[in-house]
N, C-alpha and C. Protein backbone atom coordinates (compact mmCIF):
# COMPACT_ATOMS: atom_id res chain seq x y z
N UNK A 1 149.18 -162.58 -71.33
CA UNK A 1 149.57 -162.41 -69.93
C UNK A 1 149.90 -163.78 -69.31
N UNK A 2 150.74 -163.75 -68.66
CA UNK A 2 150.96 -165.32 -67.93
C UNK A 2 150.32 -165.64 -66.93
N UNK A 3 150.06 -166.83 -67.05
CA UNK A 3 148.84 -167.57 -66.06
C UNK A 3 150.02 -167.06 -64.66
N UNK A 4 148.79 -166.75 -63.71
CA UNK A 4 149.88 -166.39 -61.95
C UNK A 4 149.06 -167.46 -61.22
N UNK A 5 150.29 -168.43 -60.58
CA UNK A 5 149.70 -169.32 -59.54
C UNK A 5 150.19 -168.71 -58.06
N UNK A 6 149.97 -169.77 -56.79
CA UNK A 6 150.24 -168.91 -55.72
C UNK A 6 150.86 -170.00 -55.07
N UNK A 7 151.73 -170.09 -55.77
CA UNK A 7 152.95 -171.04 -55.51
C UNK A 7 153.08 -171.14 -53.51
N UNK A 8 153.61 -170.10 -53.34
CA UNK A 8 153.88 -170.36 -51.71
C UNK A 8 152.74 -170.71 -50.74
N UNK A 9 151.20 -170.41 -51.04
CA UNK A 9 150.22 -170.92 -50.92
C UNK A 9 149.94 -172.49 -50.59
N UNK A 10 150.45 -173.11 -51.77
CA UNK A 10 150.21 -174.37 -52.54
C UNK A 10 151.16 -175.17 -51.92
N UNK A 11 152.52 -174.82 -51.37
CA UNK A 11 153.25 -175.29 -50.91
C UNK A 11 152.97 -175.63 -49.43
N UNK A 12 152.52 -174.30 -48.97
CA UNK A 12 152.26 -174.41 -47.45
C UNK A 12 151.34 -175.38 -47.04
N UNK A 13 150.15 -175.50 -47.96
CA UNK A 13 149.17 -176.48 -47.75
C UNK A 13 149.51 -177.43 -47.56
N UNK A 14 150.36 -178.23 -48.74
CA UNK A 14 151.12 -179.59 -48.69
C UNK A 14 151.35 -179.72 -47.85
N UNK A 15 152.81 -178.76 -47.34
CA UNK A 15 153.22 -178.90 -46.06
C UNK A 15 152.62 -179.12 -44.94
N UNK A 16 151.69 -178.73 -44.85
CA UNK A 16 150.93 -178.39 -43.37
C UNK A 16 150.05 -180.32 -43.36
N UNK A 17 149.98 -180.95 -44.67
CA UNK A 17 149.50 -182.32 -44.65
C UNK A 17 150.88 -183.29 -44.65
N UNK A 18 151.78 -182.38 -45.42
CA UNK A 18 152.91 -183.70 -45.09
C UNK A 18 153.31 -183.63 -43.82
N UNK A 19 153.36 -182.55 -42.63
CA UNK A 19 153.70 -182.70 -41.72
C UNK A 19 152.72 -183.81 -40.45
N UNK A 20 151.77 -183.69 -41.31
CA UNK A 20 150.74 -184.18 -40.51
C UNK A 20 150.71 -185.74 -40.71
N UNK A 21 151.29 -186.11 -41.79
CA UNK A 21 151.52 -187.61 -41.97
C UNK A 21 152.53 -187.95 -41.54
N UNK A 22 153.41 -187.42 -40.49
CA UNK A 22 154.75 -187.69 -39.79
C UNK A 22 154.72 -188.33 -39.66
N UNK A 23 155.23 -189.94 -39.65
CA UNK A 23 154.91 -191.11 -38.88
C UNK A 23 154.56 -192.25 -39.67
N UNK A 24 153.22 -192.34 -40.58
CA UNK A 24 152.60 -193.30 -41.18
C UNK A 24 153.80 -193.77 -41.81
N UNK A 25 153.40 -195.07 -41.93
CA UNK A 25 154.48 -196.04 -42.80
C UNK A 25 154.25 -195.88 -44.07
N UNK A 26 155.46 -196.33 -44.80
CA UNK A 26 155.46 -196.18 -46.53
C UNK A 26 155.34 -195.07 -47.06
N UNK A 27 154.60 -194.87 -48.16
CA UNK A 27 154.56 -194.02 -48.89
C UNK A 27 154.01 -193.16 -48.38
N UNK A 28 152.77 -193.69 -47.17
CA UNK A 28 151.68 -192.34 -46.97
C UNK A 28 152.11 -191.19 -45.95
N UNK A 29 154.23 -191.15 -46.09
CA UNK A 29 154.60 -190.43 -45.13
C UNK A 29 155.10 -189.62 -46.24
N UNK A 30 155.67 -189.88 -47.47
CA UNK A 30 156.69 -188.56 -48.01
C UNK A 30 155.58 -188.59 -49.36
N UNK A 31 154.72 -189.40 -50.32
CA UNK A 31 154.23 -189.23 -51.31
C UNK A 31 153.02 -188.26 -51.05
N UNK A 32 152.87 -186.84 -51.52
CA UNK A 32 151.41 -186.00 -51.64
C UNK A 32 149.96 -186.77 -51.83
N UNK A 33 150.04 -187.31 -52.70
CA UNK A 33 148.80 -187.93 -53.03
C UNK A 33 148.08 -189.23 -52.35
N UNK A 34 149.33 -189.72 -51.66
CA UNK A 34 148.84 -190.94 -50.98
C UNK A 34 148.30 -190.45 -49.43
N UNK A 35 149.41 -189.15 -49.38
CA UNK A 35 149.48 -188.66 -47.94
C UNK A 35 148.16 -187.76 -47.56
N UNK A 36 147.69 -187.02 -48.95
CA UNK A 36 146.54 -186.37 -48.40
C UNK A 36 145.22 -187.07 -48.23
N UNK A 37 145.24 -188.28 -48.90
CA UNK A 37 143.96 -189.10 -48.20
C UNK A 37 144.15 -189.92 -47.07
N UNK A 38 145.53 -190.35 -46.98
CA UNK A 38 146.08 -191.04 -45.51
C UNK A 38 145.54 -189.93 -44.41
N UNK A 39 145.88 -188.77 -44.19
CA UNK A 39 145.63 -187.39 -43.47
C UNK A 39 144.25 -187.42 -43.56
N UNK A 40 143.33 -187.33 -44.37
CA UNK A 40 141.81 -187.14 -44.30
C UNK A 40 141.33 -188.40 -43.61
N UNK A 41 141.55 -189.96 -44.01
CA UNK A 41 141.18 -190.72 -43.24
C UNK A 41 141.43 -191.10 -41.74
N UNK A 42 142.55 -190.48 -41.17
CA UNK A 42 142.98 -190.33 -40.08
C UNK A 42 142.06 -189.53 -39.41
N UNK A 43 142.07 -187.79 -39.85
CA UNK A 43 141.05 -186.98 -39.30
C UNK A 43 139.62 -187.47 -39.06
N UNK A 44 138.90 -188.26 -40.18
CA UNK A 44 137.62 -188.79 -39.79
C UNK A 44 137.85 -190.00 -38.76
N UNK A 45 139.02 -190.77 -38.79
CA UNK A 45 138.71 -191.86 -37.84
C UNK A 45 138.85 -191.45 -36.05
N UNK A 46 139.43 -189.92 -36.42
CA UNK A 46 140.08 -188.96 -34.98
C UNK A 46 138.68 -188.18 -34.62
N UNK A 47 137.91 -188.12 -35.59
CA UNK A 47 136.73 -187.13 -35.37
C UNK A 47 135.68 -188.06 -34.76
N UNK A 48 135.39 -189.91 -35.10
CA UNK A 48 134.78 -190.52 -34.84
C UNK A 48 134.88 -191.13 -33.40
N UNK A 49 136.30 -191.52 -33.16
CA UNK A 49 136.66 -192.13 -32.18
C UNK A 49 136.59 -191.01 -30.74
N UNK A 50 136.48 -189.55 -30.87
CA UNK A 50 136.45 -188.55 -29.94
C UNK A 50 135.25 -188.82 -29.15
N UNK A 51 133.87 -189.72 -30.42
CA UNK A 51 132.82 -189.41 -29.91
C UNK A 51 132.83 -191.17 -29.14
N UNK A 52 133.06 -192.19 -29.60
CA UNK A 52 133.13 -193.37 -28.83
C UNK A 52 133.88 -193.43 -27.94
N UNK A 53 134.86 -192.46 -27.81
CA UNK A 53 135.81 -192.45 -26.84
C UNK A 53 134.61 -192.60 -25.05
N UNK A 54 133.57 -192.14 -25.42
CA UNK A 54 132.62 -191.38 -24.30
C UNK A 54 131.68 -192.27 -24.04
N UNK A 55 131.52 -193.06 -25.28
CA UNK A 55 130.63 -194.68 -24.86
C UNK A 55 131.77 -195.52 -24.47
N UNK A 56 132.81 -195.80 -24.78
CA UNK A 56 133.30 -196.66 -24.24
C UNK A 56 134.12 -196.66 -22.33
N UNK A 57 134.07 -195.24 -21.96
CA UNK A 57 134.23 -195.05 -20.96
C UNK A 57 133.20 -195.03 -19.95
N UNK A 58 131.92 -195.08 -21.10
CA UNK A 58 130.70 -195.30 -19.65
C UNK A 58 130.70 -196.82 -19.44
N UNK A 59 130.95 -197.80 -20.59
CA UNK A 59 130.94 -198.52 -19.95
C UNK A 59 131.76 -199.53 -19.12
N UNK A 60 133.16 -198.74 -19.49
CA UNK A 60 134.03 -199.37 -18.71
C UNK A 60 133.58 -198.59 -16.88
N UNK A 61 133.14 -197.52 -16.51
CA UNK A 61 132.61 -197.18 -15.57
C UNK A 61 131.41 -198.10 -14.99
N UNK A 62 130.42 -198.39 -16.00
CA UNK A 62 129.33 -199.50 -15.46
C UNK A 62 129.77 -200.87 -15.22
N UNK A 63 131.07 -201.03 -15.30
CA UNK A 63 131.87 -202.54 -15.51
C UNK A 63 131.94 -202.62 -14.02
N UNK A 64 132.76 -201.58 -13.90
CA UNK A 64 133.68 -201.05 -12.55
C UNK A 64 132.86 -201.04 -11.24
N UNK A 65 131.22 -200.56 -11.41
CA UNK A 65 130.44 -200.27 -10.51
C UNK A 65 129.71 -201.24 -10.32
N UNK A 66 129.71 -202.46 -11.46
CA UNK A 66 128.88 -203.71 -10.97
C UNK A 66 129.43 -204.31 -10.62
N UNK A 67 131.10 -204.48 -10.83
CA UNK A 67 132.23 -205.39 -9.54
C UNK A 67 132.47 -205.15 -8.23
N UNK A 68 132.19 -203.93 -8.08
CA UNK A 68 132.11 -203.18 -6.64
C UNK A 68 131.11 -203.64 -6.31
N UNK A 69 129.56 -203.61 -6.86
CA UNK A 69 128.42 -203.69 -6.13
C UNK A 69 128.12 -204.84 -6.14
N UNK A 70 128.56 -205.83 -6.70
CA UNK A 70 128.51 -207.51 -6.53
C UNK A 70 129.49 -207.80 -5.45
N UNK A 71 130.72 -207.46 -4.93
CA UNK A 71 131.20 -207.57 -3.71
C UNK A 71 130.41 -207.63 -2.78
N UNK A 72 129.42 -206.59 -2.29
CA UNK A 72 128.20 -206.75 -1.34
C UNK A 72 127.11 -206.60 -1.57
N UNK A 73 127.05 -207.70 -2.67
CA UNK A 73 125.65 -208.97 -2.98
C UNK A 73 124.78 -207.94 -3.52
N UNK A 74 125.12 -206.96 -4.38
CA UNK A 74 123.72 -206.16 -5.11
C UNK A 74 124.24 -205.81 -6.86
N UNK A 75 123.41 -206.25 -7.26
CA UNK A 75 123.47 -205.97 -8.78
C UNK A 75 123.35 -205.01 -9.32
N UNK A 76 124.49 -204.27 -10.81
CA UNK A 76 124.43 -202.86 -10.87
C UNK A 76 123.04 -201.96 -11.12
N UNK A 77 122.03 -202.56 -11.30
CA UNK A 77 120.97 -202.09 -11.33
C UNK A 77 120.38 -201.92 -10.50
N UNK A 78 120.44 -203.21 -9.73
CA UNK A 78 119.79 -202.32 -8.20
C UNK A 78 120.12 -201.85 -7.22
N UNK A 79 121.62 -201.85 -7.47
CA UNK A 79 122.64 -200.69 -6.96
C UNK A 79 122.34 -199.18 -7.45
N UNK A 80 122.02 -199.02 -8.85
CA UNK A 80 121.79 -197.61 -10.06
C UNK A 80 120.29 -196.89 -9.42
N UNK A 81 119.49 -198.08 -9.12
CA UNK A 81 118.11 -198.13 -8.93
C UNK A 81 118.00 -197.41 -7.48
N UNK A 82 118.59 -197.69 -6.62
CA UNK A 82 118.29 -197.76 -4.67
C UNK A 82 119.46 -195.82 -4.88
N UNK A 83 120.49 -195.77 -5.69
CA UNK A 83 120.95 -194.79 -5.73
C UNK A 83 120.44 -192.88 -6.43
N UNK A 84 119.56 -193.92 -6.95
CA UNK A 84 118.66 -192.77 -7.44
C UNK A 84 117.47 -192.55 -6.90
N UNK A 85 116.80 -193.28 -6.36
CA UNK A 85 115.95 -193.55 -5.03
C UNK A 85 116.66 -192.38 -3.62
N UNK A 86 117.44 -192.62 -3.42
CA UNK A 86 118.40 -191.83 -1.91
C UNK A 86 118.53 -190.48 -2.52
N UNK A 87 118.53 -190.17 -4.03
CA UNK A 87 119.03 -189.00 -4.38
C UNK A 87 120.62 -188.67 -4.20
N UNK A 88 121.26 -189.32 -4.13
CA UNK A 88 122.82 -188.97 -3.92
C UNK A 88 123.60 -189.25 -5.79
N UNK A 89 124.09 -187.97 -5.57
CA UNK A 89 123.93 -187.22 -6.70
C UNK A 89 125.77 -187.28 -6.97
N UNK A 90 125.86 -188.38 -7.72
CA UNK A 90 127.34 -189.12 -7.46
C UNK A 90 126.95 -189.83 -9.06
N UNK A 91 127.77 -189.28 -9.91
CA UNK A 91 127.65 -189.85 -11.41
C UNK A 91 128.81 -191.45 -11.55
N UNK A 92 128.84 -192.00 -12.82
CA UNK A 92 128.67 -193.04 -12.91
C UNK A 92 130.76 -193.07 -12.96
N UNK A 93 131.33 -191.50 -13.29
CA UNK A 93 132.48 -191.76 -13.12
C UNK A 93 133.10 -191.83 -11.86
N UNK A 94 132.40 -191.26 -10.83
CA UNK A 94 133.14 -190.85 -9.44
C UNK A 94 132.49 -192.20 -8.46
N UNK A 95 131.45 -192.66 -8.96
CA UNK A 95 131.13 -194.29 -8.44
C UNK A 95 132.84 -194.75 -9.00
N UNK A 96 132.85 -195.26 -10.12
CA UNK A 96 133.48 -195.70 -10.42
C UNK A 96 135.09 -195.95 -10.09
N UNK A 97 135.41 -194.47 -9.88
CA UNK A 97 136.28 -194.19 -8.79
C UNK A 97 136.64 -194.81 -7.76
N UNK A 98 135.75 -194.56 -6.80
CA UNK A 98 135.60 -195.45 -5.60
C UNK A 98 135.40 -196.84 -5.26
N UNK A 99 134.58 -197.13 -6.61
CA UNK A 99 134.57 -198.46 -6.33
C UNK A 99 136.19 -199.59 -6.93
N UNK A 100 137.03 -198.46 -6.76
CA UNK A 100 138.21 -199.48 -7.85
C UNK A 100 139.29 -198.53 -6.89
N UNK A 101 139.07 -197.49 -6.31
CA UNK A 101 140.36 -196.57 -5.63
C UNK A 101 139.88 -196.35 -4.35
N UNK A 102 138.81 -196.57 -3.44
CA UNK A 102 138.64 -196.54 -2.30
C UNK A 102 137.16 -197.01 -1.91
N UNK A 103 137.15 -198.19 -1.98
CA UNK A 103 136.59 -199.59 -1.48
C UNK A 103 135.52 -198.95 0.05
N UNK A 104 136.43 -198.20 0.92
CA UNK A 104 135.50 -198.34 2.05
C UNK A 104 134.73 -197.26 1.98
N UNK A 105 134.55 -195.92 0.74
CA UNK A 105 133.95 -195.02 0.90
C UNK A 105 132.70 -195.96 0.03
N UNK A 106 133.26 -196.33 -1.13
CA UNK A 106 131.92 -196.81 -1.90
C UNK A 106 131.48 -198.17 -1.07
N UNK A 107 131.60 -198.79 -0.19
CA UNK A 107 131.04 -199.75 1.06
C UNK A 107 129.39 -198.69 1.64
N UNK A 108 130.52 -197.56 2.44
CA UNK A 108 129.41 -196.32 2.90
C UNK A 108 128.19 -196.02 1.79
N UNK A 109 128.26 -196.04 0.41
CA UNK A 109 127.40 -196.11 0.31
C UNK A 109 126.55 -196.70 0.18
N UNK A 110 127.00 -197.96 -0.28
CA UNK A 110 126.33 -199.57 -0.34
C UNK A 110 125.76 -199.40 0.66
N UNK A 111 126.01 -199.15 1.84
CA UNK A 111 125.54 -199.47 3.05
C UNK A 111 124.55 -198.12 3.30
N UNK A 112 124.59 -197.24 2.75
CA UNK A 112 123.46 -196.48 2.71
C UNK A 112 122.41 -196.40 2.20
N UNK A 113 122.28 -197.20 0.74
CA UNK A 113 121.04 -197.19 0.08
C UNK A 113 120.43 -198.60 0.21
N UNK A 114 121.16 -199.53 0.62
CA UNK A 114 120.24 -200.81 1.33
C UNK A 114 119.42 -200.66 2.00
């Protein structure tokens, strides 16, 4: 009996990785073998970076909120500190916000938890 493969199967797969290496330079765009580990290392560095994506935005937010709060002479901690004290319930992105897109609301609060 003749061996049966599943040819259109096998193809589609490829496909569905060569399409996915659209782009990369050299070989790791039209060669299979180079392309399906180019494609896997991409996915893990896409799966990793989703999750630093979320540390690196807090702390570009804590950057943001200690330049604001050093404008009127308080340090982000005891800016973080006096704000959780008041209970005003304003996370570290929507500080952040304000302190870089509207200056006189995040003032109001400076001037509230002093």
């Amino acid at each position: 009996m003749p061996r049966s493969v599943n040819a259109v199967a096998s193809r589609a797969r490829r496909k569905k990785v060569m399409k996915q290496a659209k782009g990369f330079f050299g070989r790791r765009k039209n060669v299979w073998t180079v392309a399906k580990n180019a494609v896997e290392k991409a996915m893990l560095y896409a799966y990793r970076d989703r999750r630093n994506k979320k540390r690196t935005f807090r702390s570009l937010w804590i950057t943001r909120i200690n330049a604001g709060a050093r404008q009127h002479g308080m340090s982000y901690s005891q800016f973080m500190g006096k704000v959780k004290a008041e209970n005003i319930e304003l996370n570290r992105k929507v500080l952040a916000d304000l302190a870089m897109n509207h200056p006189d609301a995040f003032k109001a609060i400076v001037d509230q938890v002093k």
